[in-house]
C-alpha atoms as a PDB file:
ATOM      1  CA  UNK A   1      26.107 -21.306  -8.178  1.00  0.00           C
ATOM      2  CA  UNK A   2      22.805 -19.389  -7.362  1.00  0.00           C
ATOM      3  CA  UNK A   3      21.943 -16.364  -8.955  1.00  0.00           C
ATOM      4  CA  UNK A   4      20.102 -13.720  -6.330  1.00  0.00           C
ATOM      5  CA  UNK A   5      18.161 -11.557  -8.072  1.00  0.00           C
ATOM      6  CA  UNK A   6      19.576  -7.840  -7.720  1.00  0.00           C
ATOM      7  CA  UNK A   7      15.778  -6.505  -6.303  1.00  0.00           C
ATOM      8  CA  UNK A   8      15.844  -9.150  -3.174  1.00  0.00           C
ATOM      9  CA  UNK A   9      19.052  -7.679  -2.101  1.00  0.00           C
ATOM     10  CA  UNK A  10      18.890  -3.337  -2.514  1.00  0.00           C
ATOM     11  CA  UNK A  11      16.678  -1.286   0.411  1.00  0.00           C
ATOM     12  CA  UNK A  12      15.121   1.518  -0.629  1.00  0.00           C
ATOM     13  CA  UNK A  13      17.083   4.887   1.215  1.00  0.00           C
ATOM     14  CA  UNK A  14      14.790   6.929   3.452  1.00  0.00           C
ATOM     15  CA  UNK A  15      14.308   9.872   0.621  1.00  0.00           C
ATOM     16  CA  UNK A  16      13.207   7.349  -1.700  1.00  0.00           C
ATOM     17  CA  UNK A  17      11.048   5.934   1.345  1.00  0.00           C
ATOM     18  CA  UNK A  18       9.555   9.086   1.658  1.00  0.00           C
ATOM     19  CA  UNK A  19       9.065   9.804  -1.962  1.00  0.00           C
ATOM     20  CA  UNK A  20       7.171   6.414  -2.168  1.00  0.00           C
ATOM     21  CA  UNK A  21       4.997   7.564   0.372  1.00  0.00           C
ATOM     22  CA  UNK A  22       4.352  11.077  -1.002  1.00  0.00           C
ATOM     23  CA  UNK A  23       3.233   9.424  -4.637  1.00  0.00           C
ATOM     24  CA  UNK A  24       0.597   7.486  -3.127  1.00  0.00           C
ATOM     25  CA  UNK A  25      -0.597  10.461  -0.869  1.00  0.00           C
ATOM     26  CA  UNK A  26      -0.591  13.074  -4.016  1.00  0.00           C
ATOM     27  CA  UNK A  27      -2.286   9.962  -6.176  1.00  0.00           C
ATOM     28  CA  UNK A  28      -4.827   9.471  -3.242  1.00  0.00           C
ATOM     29  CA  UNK A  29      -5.660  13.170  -3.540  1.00  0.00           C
ATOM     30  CA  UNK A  30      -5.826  13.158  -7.513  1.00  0.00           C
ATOM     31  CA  UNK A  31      -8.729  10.215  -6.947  1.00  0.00           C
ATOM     32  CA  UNK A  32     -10.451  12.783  -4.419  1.00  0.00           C
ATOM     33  CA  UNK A  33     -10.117  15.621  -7.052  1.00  0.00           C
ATOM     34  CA  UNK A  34     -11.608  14.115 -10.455  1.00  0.00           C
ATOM     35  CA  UNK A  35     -14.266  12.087  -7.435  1.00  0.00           C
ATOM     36  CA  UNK A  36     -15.359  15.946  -6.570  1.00  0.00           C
ATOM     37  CA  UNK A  37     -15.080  17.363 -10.349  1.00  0.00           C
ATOM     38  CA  UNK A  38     -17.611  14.267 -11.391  1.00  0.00           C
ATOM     39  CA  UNK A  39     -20.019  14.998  -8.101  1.00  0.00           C
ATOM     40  CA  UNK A  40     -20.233  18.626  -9.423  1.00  0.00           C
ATOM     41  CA  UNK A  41     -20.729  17.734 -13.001  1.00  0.00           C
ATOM     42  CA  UNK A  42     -23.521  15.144 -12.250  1.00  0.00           C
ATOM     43  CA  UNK A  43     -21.617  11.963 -13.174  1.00  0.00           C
ATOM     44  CA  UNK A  44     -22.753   8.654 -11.415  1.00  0.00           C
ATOM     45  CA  UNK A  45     -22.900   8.415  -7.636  1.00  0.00           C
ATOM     46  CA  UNK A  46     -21.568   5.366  -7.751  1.00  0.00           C
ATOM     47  CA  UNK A  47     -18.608   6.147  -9.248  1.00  0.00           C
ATOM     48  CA  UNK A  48     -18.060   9.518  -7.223  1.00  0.00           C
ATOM     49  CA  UNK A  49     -18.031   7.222  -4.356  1.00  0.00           C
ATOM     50  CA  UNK A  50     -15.691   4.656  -5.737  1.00  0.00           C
ATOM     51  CA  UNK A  51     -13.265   7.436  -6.552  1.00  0.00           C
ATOM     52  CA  UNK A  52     -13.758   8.676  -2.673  1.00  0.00           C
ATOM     53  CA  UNK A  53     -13.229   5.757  -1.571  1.00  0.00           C
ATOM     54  CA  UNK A  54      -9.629   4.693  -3.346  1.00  0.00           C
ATOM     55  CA  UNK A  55      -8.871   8.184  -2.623  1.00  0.00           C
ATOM     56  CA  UNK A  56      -9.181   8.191   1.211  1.00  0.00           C
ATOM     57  CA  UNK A  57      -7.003   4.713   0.741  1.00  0.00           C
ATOM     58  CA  UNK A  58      -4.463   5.967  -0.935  1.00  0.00           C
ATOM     59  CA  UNK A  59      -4.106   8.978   1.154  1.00  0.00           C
ATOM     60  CA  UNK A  60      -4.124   6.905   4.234  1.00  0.00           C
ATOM     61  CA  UNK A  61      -1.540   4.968   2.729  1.00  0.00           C
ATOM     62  CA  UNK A  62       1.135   7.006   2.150  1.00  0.00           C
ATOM     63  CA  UNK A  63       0.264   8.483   5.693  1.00  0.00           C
ATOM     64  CA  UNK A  64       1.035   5.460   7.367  1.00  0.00           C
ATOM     65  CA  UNK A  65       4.071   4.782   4.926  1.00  0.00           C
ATOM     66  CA  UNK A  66       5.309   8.334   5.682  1.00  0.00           C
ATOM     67  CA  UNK A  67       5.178   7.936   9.810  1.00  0.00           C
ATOM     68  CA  UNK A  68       6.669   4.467   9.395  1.00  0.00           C
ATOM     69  CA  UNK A  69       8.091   3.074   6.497  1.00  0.00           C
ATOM     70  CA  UNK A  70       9.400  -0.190   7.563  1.00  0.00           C
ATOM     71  CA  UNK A  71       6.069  -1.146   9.470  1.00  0.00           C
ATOM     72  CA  UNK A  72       3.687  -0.379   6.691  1.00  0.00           C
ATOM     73  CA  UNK A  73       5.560  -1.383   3.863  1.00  0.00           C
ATOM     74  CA  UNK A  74       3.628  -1.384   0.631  1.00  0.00           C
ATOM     75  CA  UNK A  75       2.607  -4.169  -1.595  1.00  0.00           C
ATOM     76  CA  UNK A  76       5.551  -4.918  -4.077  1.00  0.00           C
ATOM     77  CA  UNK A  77       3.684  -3.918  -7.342  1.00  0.00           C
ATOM     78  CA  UNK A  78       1.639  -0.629  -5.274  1.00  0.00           C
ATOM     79  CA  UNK A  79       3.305   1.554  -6.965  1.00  0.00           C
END
């Protein structure tokens, strides 16, 4: 007999869809924040623009996840 593990068979429901979605977005905005904070307090371009730059991902992320799920589904450990 072969076992299925429980994760390959449960979907998430559409509120936990858009929950998903809403993390990365709010996460994606936290990056932008602290990125902005460290540009004000003089901290290291480079790492102002590294934060920018995973924040605009993330953001864009969860605004593709948000208008459709299914078609932009998010890597398995994402979250």
């Amino acid at each position: 007999m072969e076992l299925i593990p429980a994760a390959a068979t449960l979907k998430p429901t559409p509120a936990a869809k858009r929950m998903i979605a809403e993390q990365l977005y709010v996460r994606g905005r936290h990056f932008i924040a602290a990125a902005i904070l460290l540009h004000q307090h003089d901290g290291d371009e480079n790492v102002v623009v590294h934060l920018l730059c995973q924040g605009f991902e993330l953001v864009l992320k969860g605004l593709l996840l948000a208008r459709d799920f299914d078609k932009y589904q998010p890597h398995p450990r994402g979250i």
